[in-house]
PDB file of N, CA and C in Angstrom:
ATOM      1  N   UNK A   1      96.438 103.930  90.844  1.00  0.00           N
ATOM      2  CA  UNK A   1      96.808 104.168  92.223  1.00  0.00           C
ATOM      3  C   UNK A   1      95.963 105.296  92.789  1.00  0.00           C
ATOM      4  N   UNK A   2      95.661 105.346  94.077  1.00  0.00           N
ATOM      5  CA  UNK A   2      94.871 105.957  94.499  1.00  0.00           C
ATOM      6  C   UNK A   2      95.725 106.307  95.758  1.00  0.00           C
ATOM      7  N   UNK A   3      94.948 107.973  96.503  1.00  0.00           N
ATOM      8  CA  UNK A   3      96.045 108.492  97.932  1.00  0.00           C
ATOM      9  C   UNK A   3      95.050 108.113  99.023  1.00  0.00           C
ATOM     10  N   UNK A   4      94.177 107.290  98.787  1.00  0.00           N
ATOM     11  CA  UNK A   4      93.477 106.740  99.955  1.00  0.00           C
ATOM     12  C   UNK A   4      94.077 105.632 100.888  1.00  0.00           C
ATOM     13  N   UNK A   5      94.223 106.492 101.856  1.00  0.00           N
ATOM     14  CA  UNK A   5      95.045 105.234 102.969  1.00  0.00           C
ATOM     15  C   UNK A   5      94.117 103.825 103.143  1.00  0.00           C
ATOM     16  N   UNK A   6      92.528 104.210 103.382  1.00  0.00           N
ATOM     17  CA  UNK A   6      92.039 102.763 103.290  1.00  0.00           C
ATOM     18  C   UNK A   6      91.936 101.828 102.333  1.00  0.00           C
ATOM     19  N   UNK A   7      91.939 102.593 101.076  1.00  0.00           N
ATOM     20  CA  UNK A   7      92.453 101.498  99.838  1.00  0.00           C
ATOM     21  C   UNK A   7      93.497 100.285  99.573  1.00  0.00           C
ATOM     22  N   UNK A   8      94.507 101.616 100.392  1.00  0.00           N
ATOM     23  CA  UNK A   8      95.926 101.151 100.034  1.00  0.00           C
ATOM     24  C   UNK A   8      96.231  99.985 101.176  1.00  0.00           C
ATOM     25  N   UNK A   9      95.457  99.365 101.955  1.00  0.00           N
ATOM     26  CA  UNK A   9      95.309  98.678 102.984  1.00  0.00           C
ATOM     27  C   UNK A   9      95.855  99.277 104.389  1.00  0.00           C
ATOM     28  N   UNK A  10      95.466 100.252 104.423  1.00  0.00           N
ATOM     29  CA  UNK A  10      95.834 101.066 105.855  1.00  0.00           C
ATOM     30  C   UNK A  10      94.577 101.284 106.614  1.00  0.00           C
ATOM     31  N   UNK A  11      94.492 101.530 108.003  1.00  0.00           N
ATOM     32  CA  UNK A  11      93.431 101.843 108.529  1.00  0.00           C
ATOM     33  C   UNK A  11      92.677 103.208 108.098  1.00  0.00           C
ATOM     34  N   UNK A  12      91.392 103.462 108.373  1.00  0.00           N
ATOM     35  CA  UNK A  12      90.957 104.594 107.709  1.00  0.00           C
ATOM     36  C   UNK A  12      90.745 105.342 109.263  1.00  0.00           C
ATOM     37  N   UNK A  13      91.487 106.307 109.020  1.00  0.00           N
ATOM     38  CA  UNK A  13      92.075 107.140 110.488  1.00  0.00           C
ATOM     39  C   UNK A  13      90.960 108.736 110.779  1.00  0.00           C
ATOM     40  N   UNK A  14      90.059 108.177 109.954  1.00  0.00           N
ATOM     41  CA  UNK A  14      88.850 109.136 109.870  1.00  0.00           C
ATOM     42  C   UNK A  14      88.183 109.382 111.418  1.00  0.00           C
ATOM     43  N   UNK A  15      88.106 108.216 112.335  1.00  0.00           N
ATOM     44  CA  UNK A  15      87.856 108.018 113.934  1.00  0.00           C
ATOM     45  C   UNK A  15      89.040 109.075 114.607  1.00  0.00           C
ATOM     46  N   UNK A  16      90.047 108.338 114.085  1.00  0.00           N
ATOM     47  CA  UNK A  16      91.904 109.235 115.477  1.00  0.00           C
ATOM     48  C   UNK A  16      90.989 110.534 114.899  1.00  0.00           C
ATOM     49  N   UNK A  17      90.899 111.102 113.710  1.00  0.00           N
ATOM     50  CA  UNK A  17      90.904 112.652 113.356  1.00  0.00           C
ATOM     51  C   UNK A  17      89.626 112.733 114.176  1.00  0.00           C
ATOM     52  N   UNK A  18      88.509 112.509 114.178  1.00  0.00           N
ATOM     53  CA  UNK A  18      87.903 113.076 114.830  1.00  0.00           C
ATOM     54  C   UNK A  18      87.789 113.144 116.306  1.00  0.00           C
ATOM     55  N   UNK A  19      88.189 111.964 116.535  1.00  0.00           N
ATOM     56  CA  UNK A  19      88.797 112.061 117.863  1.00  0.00           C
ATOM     57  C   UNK A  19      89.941 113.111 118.789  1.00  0.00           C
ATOM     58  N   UNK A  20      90.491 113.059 117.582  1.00  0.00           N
ATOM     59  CA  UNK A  20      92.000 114.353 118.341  1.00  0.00           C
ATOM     60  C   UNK A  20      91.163 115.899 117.901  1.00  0.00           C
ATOM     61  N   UNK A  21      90.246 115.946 116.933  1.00  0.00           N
ATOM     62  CA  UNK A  21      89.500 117.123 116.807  1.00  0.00           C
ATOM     63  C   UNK A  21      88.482 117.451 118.275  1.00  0.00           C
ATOM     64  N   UNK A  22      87.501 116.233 118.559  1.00  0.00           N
ATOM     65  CA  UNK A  22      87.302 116.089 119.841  1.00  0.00           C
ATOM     66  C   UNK A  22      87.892 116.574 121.038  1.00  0.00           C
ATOM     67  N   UNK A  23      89.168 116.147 121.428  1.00  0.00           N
ATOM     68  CA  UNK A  23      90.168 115.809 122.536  1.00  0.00           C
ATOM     69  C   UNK A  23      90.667 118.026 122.899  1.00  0.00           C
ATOM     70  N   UNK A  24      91.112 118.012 121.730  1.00  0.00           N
ATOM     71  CA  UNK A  24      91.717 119.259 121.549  1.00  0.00           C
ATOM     72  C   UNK A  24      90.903 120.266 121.532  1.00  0.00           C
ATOM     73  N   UNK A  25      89.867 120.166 121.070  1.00  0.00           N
ATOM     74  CA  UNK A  25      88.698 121.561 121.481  1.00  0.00           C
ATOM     75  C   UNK A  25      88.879 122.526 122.710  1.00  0.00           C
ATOM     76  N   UNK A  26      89.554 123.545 122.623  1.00  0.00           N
ATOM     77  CA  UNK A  26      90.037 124.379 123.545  1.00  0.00           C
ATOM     78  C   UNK A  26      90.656 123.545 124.510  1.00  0.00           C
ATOM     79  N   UNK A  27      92.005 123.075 124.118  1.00  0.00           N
ATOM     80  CA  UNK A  27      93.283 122.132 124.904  1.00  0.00           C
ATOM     81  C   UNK A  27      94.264 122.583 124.145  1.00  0.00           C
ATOM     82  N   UNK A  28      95.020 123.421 124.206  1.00  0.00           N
ATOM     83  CA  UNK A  28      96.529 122.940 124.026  1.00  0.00           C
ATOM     84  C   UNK A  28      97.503 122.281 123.247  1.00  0.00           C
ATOM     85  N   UNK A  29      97.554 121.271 125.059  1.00  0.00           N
ATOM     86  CA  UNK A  29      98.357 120.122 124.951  1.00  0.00           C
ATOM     87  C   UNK A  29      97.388 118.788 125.893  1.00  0.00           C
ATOM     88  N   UNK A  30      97.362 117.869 125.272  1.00  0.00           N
ATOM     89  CA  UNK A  30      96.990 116.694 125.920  1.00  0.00           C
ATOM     90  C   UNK A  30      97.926 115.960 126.200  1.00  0.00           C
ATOM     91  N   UNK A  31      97.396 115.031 127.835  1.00  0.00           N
ATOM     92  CA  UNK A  31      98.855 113.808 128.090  1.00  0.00           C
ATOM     93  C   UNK A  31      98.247 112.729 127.153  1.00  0.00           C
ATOM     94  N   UNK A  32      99.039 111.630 126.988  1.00  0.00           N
ATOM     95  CA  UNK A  32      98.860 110.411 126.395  1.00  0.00           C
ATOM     96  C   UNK A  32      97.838 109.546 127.014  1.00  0.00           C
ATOM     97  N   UNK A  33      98.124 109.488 128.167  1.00  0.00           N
ATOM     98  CA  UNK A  33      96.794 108.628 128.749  1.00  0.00           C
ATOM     99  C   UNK A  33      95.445 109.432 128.444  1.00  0.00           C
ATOM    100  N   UNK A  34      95.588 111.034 128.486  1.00  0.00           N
ATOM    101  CA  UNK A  34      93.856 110.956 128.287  1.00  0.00           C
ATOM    102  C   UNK A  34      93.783 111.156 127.096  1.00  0.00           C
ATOM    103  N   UNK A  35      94.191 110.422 125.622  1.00  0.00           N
ATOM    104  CA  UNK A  35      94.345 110.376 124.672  1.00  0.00           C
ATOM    105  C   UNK A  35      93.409 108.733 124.493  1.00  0.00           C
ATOM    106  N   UNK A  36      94.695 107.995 125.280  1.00  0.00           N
ATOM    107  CA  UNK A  36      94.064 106.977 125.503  1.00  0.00           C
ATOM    108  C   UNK A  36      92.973 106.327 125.726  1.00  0.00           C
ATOM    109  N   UNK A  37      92.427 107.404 127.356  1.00  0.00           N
ATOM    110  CA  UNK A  37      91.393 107.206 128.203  1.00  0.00           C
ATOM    111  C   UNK A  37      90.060 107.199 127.128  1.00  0.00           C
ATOM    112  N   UNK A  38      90.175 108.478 126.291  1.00  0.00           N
ATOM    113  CA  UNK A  38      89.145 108.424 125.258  1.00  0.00           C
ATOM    114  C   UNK A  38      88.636 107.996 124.233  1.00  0.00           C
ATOM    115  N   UNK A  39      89.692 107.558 123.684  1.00  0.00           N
ATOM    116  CA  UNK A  39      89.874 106.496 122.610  1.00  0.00           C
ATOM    117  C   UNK A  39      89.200 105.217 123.419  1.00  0.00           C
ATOM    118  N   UNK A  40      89.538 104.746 124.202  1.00  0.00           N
ATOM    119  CA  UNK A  40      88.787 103.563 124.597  1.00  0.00           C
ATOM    120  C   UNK A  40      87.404 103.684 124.660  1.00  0.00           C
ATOM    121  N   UNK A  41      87.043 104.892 125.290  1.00  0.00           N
ATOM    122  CA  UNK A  41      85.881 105.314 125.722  1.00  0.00           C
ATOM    123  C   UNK A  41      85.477 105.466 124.505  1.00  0.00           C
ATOM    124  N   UNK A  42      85.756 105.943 123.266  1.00  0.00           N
ATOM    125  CA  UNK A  42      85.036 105.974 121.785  1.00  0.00           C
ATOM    126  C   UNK A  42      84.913 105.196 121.259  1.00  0.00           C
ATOM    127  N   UNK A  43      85.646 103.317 121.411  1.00  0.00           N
ATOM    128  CA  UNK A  43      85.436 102.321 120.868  1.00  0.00           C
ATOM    129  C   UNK A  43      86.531 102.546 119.898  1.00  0.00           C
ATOM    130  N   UNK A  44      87.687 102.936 119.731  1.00  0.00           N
ATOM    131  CA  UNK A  44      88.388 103.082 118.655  1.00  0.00           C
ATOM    132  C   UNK A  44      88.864 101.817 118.281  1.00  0.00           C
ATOM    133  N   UNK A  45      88.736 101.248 116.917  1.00  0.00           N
ATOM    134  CA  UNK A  45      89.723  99.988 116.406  1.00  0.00           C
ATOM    135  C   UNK A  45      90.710  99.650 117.104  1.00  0.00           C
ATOM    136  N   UNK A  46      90.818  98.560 117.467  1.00  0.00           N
ATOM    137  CA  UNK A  46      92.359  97.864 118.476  1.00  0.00           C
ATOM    138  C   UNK A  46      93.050  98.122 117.840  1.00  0.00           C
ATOM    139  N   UNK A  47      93.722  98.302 116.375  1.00  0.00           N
ATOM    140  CA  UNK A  47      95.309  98.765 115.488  1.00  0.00           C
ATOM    141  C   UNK A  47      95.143 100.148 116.106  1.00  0.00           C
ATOM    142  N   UNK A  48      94.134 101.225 116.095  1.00  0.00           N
ATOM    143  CA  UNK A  48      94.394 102.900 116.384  1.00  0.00           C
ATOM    144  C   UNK A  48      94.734 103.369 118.293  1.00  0.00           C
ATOM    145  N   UNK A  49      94.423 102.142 119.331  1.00  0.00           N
ATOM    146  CA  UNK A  49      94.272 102.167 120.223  1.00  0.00           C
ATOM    147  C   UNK A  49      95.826 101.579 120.732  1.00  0.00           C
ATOM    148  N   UNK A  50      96.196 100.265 120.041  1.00  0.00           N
ATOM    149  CA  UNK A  50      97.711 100.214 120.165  1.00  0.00           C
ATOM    150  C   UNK A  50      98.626 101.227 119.425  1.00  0.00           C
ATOM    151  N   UNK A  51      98.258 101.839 118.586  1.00  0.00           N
ATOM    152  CA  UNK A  51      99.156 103.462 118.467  1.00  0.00           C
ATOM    153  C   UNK A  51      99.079 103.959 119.174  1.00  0.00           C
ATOM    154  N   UNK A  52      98.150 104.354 120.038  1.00  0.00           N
ATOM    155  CA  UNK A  52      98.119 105.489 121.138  1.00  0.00           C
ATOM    156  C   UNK A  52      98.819 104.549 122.502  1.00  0.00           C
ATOM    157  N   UNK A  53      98.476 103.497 122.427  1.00  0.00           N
ATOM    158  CA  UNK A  53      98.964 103.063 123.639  1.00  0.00           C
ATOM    159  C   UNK A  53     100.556 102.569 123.436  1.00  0.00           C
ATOM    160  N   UNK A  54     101.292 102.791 122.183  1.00  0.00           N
ATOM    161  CA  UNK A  54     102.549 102.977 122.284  1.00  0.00           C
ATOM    162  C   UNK A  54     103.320 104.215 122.013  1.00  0.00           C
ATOM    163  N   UNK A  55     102.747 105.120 122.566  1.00  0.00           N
ATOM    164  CA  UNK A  55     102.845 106.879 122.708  1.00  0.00           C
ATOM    165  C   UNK A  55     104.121 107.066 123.913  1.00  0.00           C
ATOM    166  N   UNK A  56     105.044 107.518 123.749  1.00  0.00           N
ATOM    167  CA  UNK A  56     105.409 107.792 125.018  1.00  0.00           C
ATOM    168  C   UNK A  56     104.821 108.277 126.263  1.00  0.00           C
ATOM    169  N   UNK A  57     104.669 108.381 127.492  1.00  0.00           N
ATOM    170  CA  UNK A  57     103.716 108.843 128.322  1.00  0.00           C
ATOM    171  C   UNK A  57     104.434 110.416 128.024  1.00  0.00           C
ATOM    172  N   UNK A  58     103.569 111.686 127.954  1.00  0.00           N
ATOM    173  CA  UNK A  58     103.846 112.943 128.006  1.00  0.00           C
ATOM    174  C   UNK A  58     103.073 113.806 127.659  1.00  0.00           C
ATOM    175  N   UNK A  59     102.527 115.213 127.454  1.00  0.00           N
ATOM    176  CA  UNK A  59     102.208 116.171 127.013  1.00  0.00           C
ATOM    177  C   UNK A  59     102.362 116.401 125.287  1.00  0.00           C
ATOM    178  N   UNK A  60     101.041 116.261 124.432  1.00  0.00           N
ATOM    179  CA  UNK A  60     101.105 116.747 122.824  1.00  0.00           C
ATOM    180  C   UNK A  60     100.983 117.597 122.589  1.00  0.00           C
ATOM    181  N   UNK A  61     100.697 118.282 121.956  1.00  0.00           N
ATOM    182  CA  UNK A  61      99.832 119.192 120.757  1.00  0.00           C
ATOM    183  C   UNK A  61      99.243 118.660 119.791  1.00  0.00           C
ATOM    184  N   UNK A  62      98.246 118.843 119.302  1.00  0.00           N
ATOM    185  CA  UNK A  62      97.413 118.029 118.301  1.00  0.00           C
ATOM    186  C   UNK A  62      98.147 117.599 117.113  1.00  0.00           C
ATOM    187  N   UNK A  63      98.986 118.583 116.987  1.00  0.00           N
ATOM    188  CA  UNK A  63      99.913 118.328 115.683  1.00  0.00           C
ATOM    189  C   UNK A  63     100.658 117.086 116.054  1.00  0.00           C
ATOM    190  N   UNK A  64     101.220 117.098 116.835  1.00  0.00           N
ATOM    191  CA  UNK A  64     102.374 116.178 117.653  1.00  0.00           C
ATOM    192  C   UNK A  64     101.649 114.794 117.260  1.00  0.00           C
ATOM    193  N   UNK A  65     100.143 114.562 118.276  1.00  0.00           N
ATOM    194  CA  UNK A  65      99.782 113.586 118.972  1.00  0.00           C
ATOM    195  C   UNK A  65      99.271 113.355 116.886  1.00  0.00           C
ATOM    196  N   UNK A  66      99.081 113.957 115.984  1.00  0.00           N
ATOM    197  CA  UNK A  66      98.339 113.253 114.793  1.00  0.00           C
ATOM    198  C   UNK A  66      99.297 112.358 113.604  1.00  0.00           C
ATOM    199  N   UNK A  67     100.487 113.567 114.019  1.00  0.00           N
ATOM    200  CA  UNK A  67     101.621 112.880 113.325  1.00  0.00           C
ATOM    201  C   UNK A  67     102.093 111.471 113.956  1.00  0.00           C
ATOM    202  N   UNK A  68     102.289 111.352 114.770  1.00  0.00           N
ATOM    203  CA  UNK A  68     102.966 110.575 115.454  1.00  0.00           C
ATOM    204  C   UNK A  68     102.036 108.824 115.520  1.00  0.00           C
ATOM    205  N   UNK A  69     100.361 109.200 115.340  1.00  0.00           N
ATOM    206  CA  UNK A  69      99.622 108.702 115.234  1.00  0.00           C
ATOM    207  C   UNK A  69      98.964 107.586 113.788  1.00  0.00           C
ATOM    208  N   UNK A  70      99.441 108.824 112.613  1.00  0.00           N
ATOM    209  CA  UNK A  70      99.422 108.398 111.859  1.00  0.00           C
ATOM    210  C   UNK A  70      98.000 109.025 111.040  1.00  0.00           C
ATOM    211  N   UNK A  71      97.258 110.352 111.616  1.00  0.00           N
ATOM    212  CA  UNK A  71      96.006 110.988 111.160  1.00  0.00           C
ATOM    213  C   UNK A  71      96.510 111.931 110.354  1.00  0.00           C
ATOM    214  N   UNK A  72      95.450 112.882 110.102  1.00  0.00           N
ATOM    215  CA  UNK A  72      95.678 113.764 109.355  1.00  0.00           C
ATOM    216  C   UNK A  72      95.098 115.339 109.650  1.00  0.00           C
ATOM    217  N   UNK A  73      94.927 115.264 111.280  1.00  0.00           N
ATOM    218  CA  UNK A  73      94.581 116.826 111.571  1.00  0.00           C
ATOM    219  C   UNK A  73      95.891 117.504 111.825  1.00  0.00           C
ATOM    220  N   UNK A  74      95.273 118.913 111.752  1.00  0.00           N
ATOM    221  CA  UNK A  74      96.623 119.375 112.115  1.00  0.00           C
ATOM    222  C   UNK A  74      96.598 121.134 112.728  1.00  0.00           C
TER     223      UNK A  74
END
């Protein structure tokens, strides 16, 4: 057994992390749509793009928006 999420047949969430590393660079809190907005704009996998696009609409914190996401920044 291995703790690799892409092994284990999960998406490899290596994109969301760098992406929310991206997003958050002197931010806060981000809303969901421009979570969204960028993710599209980065080409993110359609499974990582319907996570974000079933986000509640609101204000994150990186922590918030990675957990909730399913990444691993923090």
């Amino acid at each position: 057994m291995t703790d690799d999420a892409s092994v284990a047949g999960e998406p490899d969430t290596r994109a969301l992390d760098d992406l929310l590393d991206d997003i958050y660079s002197g931010q806060e809190r981000v809303t969901q749509a421009e979570i969204y907005r960028r993710a599209v704009a980065t080409e993110l996998p359609p499974d990582l793009l319907a996570r974000i696009d079933a986000l509640p609409e609101g204000e994150y914190a990186v922590d918030e928006a990675s957990e909730l996401l399913g990444g691993s920044v923090a």
